[in-house]
PDB file of N, CA and C in Angstrom:
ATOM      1  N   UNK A   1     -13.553 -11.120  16.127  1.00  0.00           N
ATOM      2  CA  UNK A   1     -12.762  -9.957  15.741  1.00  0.00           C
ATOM      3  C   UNK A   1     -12.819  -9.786  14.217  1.00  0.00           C
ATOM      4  N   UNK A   2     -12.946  -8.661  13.833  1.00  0.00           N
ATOM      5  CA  UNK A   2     -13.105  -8.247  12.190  1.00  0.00           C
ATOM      6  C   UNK A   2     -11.657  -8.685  11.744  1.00  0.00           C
ATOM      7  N   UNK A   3     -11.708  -8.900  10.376  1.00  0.00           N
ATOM      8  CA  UNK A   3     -10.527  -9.167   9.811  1.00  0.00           C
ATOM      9  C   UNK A   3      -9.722  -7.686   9.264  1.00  0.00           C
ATOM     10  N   UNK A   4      -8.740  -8.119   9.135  1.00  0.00           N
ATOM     11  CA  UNK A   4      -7.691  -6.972   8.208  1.00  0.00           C
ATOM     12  C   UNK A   4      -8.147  -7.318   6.794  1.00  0.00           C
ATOM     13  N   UNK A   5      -8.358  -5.973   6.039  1.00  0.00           N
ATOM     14  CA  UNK A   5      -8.502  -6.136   4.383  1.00  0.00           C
ATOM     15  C   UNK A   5      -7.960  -5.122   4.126  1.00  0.00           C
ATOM     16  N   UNK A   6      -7.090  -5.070   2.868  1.00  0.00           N
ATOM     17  CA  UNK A   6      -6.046  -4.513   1.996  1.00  0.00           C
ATOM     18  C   UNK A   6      -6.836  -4.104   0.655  1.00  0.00           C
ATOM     19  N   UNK A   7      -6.646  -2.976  -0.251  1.00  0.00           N
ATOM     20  CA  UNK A   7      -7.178  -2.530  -1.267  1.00  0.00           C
ATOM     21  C   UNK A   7      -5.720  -1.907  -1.501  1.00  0.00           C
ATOM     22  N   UNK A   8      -5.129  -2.576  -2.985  1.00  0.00           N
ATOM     23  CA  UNK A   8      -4.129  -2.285  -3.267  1.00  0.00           C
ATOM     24  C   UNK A   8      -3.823  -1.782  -4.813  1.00  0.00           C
ATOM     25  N   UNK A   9      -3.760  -0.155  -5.035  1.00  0.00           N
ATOM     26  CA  UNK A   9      -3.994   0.334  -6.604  1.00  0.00           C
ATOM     27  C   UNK A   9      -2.348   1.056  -6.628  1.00  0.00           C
ATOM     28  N   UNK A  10      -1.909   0.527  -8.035  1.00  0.00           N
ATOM     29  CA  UNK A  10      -0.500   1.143  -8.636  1.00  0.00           C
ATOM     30  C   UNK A  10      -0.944   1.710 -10.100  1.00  0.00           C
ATOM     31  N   UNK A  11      -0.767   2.888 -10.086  1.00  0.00           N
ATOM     32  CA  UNK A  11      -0.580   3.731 -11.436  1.00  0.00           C
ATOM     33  C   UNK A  11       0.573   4.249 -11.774  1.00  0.00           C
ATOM     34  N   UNK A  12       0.615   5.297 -13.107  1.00  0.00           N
ATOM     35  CA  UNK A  12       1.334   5.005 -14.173  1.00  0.00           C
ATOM     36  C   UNK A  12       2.721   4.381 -14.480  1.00  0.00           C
ATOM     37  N   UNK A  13       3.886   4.912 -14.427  1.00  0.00           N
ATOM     38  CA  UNK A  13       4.716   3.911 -15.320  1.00  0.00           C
ATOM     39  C   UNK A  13       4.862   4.621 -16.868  1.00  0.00           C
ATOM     40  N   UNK A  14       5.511   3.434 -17.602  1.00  0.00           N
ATOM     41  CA  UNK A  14       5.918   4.105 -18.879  1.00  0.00           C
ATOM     42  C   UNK A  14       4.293   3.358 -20.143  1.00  0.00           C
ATOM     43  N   UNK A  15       3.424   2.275 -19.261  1.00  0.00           N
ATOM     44  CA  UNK A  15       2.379   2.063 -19.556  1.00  0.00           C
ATOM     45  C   UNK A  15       1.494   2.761 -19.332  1.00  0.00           C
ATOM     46  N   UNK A  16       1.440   3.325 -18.487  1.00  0.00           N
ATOM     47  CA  UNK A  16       0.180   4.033 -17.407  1.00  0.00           C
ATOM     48  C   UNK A  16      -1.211   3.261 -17.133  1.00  0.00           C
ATOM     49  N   UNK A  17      -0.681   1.847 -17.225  1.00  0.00           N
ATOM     50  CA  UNK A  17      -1.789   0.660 -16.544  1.00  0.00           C
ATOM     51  C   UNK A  17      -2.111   0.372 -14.941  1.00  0.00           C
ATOM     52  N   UNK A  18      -3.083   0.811 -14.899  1.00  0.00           N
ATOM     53  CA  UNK A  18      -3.726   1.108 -13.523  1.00  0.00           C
ATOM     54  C   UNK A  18      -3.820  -0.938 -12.740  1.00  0.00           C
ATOM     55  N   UNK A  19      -3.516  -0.791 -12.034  1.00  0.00           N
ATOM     56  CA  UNK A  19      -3.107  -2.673 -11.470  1.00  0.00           C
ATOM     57  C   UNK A  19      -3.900  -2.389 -10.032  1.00  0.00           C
ATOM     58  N   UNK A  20      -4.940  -3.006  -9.708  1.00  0.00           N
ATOM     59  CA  UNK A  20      -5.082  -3.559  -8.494  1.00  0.00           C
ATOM     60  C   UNK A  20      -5.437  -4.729  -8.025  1.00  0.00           C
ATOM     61  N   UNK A  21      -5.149  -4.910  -6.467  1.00  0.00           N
ATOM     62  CA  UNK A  21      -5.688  -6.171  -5.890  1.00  0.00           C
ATOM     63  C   UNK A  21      -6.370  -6.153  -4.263  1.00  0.00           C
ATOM     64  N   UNK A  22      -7.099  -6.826  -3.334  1.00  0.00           N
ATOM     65  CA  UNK A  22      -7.735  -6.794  -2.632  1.00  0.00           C
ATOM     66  C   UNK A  22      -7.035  -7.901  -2.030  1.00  0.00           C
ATOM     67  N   UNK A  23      -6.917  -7.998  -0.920  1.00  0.00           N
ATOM     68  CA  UNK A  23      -6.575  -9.282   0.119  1.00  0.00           C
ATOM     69  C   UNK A  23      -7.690  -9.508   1.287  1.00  0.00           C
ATOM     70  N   UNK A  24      -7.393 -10.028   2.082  1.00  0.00           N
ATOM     71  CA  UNK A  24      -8.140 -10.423   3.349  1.00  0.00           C
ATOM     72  C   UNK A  24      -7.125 -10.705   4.414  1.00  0.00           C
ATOM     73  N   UNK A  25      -7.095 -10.654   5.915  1.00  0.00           N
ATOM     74  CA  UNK A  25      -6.546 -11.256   6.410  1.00  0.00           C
ATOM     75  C   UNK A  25      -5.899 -12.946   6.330  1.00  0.00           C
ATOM     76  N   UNK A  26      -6.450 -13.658   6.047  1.00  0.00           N
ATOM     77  CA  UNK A  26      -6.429 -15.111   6.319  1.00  0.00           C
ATOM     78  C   UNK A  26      -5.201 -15.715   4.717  1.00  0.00           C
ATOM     79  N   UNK A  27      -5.091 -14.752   3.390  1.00  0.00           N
ATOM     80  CA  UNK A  27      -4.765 -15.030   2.461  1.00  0.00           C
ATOM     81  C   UNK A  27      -3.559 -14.615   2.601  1.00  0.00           C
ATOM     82  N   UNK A  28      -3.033 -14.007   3.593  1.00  0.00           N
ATOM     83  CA  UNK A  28      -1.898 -13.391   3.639  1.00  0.00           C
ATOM     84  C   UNK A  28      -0.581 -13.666   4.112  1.00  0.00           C
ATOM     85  N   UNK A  29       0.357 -13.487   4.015  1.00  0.00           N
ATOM     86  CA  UNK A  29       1.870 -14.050   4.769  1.00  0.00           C
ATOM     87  C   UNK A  29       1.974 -12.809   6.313  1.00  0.00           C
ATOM     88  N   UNK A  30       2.047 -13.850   7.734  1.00  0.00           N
ATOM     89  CA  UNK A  30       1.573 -13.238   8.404  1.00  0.00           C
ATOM     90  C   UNK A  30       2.829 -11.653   8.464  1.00  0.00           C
ATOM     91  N   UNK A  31       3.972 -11.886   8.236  1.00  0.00           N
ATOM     92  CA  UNK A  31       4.887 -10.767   8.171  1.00  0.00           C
ATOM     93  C   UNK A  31       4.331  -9.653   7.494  1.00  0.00           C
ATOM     94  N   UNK A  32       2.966  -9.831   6.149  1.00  0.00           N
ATOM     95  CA  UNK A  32       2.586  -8.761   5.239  1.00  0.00           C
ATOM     96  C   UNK A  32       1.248  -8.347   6.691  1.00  0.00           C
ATOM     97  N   UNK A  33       0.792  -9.282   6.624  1.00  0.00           N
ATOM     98  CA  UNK A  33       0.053  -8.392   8.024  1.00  0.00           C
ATOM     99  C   UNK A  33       0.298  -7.652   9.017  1.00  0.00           C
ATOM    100  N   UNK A  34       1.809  -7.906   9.488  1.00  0.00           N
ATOM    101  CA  UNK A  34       1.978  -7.527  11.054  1.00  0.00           C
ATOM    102  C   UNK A  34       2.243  -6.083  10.064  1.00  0.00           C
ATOM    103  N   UNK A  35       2.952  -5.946   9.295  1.00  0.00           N
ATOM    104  CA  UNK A  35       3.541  -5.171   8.611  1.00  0.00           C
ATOM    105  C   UNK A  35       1.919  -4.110   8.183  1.00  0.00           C
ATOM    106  N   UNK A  36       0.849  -4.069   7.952  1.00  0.00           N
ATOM    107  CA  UNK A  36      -0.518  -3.751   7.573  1.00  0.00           C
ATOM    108  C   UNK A  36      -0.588  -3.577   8.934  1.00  0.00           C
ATOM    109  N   UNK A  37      -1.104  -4.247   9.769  1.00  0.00           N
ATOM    110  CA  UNK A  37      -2.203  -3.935  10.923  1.00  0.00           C
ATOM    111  C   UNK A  37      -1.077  -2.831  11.896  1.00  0.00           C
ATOM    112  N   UNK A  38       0.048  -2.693  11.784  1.00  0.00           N
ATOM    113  CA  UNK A  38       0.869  -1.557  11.986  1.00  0.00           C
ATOM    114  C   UNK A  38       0.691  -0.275  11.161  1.00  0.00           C
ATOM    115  N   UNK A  39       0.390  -0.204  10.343  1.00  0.00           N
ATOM    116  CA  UNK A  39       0.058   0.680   9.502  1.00  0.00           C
ATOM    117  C   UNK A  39      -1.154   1.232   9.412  1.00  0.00           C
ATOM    118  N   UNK A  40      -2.196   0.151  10.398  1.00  0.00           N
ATOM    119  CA  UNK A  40      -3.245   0.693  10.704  1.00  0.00           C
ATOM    120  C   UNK A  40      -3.706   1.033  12.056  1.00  0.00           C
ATOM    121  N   UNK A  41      -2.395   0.685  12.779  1.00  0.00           N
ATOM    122  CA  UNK A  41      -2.834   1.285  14.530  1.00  0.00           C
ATOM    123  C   UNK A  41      -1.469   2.047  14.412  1.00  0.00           C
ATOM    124  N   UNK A  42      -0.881   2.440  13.343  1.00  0.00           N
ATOM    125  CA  UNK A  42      -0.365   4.207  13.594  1.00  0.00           C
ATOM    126  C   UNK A  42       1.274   3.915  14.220  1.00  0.00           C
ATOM    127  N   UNK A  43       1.766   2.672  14.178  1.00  0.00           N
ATOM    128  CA  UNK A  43       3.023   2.056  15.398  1.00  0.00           C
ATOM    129  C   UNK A  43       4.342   2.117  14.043  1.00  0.00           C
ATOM    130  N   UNK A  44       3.774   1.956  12.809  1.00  0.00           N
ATOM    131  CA  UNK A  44       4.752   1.553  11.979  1.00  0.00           C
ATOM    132  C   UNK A  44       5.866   2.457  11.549  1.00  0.00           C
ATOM    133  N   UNK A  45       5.934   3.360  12.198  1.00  0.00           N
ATOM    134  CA  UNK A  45       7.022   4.640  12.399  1.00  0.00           C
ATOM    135  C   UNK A  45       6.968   5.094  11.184  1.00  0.00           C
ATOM    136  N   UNK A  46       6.216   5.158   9.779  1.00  0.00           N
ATOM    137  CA  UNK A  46       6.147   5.346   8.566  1.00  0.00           C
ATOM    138  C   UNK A  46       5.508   7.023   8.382  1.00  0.00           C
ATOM    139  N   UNK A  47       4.953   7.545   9.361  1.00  0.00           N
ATOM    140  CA  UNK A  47       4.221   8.874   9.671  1.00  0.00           C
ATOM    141  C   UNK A  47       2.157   8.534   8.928  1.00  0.00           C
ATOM    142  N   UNK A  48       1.815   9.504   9.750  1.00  0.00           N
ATOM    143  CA  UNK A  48       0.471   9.554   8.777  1.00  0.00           C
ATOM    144  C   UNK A  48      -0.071   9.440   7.829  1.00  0.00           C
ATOM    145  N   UNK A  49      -0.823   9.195   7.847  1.00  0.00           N
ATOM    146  CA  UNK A  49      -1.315   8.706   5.862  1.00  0.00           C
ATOM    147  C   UNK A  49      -1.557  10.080   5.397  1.00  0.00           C
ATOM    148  N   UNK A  50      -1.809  11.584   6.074  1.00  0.00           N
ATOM    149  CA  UNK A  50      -1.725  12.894   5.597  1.00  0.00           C
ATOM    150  C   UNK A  50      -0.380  12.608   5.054  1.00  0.00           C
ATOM    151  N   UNK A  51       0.635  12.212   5.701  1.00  0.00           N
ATOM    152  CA  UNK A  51       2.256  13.175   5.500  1.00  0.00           C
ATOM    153  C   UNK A  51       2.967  11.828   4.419  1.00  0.00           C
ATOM    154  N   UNK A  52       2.196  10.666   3.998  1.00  0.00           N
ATOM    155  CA  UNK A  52       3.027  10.015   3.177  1.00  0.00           C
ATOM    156  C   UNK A  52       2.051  10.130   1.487  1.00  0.00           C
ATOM    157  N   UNK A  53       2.817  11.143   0.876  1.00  0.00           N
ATOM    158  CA  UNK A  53       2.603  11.923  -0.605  1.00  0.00           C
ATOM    159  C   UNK A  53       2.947  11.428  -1.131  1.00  0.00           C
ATOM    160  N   UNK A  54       3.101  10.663  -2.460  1.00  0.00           N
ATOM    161  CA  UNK A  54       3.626  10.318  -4.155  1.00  0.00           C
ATOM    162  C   UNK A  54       4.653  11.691  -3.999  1.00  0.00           C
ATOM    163  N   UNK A  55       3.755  12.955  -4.223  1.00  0.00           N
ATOM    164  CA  UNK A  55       4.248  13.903  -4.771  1.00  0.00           C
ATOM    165  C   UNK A  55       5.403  14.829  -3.978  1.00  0.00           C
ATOM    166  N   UNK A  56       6.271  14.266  -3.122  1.00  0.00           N
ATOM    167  CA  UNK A  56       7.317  14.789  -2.409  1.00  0.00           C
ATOM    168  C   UNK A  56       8.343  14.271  -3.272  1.00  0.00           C
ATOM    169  N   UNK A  57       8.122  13.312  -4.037  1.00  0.00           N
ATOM    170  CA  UNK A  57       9.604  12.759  -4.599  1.00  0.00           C
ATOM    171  C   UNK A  57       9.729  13.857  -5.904  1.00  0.00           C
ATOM    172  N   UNK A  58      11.023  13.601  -6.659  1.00  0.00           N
ATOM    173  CA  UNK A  58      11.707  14.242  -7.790  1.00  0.00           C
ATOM    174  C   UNK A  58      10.398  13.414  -8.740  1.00  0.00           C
ATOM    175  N   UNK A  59       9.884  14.388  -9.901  1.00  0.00           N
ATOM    176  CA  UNK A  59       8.987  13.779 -10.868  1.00  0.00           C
ATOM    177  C   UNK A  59      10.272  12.598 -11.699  1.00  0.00           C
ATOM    178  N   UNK A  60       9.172  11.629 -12.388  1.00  0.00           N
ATOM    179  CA  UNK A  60       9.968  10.435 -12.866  1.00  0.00           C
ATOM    180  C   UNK A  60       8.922   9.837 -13.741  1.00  0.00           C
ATOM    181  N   UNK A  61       9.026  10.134 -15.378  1.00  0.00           N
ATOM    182  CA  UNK A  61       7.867   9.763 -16.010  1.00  0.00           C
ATOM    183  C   UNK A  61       7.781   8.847 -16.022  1.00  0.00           C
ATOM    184  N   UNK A  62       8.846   7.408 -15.478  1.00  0.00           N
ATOM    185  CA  UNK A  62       7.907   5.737 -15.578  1.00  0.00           C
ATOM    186  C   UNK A  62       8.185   5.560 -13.930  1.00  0.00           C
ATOM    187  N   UNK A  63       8.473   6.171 -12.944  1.00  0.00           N
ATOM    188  CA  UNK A  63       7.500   5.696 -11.530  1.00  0.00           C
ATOM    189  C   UNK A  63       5.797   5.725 -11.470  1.00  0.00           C
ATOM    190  N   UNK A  64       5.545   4.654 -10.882  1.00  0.00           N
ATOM    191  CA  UNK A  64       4.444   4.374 -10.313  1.00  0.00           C
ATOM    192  C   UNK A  64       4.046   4.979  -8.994  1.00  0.00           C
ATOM    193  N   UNK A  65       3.025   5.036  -8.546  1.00  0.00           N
ATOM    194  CA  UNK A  65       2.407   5.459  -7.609  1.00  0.00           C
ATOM    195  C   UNK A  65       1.372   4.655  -6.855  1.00  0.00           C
ATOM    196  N   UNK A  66       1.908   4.007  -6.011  1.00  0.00           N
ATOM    197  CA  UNK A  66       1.580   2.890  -4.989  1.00  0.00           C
ATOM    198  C   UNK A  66       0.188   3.590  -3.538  1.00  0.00           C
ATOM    199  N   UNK A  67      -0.986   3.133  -4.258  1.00  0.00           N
ATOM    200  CA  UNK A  67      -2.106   3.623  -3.157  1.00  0.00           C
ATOM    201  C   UNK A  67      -1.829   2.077  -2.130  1.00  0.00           C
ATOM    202  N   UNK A  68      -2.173   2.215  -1.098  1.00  0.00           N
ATOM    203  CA  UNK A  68      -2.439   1.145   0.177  1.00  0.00           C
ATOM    204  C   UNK A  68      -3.938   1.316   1.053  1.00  0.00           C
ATOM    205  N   UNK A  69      -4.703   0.865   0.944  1.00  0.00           N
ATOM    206  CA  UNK A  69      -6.168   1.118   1.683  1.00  0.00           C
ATOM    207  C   UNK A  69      -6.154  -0.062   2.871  1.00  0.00           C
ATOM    208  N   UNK A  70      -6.098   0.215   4.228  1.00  0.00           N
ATOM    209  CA  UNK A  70      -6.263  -1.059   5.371  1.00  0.00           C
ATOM    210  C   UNK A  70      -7.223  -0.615   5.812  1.00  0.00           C
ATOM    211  N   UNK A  71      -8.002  -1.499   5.929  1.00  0.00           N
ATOM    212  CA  UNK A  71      -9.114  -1.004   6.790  1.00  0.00           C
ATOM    213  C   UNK A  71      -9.634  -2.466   8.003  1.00  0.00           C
ATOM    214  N   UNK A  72      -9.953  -2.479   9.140  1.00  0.00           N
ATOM    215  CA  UNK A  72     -10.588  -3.644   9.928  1.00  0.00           C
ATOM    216  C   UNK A  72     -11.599  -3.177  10.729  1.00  0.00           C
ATOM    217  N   UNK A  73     -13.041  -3.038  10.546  1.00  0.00           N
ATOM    218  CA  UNK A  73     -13.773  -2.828  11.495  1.00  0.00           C
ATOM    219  C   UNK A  73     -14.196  -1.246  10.673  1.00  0.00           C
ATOM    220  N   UNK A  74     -14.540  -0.444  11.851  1.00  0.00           N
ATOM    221  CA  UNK A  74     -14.581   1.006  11.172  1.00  0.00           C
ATOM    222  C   UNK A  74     -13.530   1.736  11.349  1.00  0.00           C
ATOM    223  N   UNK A  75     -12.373   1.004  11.438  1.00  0.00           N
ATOM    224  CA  UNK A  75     -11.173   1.877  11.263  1.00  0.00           C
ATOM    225  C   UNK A  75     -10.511   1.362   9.700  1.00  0.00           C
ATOM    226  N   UNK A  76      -9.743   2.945   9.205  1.00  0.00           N
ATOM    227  CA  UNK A  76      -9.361   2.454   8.063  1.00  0.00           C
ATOM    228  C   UNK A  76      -8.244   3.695   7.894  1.00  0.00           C
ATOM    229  N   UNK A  77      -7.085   2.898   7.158  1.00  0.00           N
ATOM    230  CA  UNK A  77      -6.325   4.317   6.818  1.00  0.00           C
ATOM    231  C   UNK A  77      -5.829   3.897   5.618  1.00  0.00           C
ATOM    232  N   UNK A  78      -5.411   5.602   4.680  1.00  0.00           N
ATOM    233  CA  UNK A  78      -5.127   5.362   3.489  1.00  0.00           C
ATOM    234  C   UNK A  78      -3.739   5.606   3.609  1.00  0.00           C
ATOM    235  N   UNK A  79      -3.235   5.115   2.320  1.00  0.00           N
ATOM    236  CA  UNK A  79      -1.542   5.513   2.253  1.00  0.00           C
ATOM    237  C   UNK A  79      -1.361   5.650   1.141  1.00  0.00           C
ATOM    238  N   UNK A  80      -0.443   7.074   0.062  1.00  0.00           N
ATOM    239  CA  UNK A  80       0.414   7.136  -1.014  1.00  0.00           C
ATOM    240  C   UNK A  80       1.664   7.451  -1.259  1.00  0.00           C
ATOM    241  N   UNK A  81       2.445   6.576  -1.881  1.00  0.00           N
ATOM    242  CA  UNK A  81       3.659   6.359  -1.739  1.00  0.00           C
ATOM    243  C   UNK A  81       4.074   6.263  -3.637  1.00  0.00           C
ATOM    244  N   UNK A  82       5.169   6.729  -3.914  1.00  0.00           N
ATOM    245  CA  UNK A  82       5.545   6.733  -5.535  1.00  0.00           C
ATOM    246  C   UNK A  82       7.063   5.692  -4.895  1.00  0.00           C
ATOM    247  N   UNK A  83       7.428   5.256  -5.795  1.00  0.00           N
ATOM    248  CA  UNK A  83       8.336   4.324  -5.923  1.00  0.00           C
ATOM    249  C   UNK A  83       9.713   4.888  -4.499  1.00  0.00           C
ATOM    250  N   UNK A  84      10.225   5.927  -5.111  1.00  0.00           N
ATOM    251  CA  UNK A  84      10.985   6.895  -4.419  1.00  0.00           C
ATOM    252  C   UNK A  84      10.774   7.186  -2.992  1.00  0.00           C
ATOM    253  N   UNK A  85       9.397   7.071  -2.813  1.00  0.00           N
ATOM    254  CA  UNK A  85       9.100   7.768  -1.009  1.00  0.00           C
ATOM    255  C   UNK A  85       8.600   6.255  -0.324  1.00  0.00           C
ATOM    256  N   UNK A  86       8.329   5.303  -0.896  1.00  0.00           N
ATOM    257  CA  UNK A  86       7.959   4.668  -0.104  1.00  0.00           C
ATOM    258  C   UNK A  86       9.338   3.902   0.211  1.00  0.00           C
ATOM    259  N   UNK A  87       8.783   4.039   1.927  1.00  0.00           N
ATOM    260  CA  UNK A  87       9.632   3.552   3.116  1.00  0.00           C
ATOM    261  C   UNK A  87       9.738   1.860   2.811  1.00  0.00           C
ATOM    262  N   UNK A  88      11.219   1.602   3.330  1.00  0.00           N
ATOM    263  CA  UNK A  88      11.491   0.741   3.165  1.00  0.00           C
ATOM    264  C   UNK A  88      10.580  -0.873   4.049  1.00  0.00           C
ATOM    265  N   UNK A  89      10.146  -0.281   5.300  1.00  0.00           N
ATOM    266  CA  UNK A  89       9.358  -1.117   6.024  1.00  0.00           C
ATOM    267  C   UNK A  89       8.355  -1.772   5.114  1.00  0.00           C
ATOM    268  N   UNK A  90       7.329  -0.844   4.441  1.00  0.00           N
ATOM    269  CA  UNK A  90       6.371  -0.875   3.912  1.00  0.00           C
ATOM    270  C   UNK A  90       6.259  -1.935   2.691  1.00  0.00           C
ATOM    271  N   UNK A  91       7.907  -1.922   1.709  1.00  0.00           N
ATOM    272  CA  UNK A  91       7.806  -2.847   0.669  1.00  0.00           C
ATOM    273  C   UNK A  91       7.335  -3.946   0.420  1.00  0.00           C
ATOM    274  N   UNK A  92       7.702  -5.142   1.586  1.00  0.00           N
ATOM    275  CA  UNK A  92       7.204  -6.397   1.386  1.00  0.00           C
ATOM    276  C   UNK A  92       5.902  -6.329   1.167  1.00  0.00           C
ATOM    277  N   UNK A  93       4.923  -5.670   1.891  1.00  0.00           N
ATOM    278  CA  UNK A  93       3.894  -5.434   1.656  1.00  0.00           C
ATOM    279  C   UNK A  93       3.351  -5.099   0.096  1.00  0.00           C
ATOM    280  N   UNK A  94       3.671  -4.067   0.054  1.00  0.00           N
ATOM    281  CA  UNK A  94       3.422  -3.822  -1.905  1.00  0.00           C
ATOM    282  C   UNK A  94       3.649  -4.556  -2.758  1.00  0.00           C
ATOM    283  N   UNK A  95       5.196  -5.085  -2.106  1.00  0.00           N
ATOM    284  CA  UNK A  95       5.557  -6.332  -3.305  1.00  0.00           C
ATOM    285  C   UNK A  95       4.604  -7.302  -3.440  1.00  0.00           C
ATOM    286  N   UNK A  96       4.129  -7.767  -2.320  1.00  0.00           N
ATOM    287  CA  UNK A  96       2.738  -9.051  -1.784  1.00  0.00           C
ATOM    288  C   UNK A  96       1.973  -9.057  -2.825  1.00  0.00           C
ATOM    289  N   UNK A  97       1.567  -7.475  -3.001  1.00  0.00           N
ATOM    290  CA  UNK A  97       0.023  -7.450  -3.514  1.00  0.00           C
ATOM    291  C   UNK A  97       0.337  -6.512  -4.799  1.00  0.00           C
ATOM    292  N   UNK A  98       1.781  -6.429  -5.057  1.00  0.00           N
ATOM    293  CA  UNK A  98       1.515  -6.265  -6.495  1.00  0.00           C
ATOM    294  C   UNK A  98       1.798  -7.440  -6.869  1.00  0.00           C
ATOM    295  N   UNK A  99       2.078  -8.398  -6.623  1.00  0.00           N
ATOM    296  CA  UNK A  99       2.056  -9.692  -7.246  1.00  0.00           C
ATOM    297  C   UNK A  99       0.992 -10.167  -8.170  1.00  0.00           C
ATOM    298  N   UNK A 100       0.102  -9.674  -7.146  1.00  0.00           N
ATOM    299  CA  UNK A 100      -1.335  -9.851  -6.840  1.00  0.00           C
ATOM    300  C   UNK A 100      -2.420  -9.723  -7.788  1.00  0.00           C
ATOM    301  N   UNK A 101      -1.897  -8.293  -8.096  1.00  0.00           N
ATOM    302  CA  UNK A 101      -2.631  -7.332  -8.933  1.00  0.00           C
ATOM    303  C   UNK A 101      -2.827  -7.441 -10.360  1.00  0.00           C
ATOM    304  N   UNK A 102      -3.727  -6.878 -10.765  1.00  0.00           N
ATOM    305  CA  UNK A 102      -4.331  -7.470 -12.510  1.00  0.00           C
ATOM    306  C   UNK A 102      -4.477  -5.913 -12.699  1.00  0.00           C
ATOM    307  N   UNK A 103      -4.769  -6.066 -14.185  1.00  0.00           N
ATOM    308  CA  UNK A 103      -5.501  -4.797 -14.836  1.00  0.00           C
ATOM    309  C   UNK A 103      -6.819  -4.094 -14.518  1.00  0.00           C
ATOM    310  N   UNK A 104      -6.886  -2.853 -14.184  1.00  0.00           N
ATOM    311  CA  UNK A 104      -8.635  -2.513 -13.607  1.00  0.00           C
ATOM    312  C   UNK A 104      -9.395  -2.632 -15.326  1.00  0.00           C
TER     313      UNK A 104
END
């Protein structure tokens, strides 16, 4: 079975330092997975990766803007979320892999 992989990019802020990180299945805390591979078979009640926008929230010149890329196999879905819209399910996850994350 293909693994779960994560591509994880946060922009601006009051820096506007672009941060990402990449995971794999096997590196992961399995709760940040169940939490991912839900997000990629569509179950995670969070809506479509069309209908989750940065740009629905109130503008906020030091929020960030949280991209999520899952992909396993030839399935893959994207997700954007700004500080404000992203669902609470979803956090542990971001938190994971902004841990994670370095300077591009």
């Amino acid at each position: 079975m293909d693994k779960l992989h994560i591509r994880y990019e946060r922009s601006g802020g009051i820096a506007g330092i672009t941060m990402a990180a990449e995971a794999a299945e096997p590196d992961l805390p399995d709760d940040v997975l169940t939490i991912a591979a839900e997000l990629l078979g569509g179950s995670s009640g969070v809506g479509t990766p069309s209908t989750a926008e940065p740009d629905k929230a109130p503008a906020a010149p030091d929020q960030f803007t949280h991209t999520v890329q899952i992909s396993r196999g030839g399935e893959r879905r994207s997700f954007h979320w700004s500080d404000a819209t992203m669902p609470e399910v979803v956090r542990p996850l971001v938190e994971t892999l902004a841990r994670r994350a370095e300077p591009l």
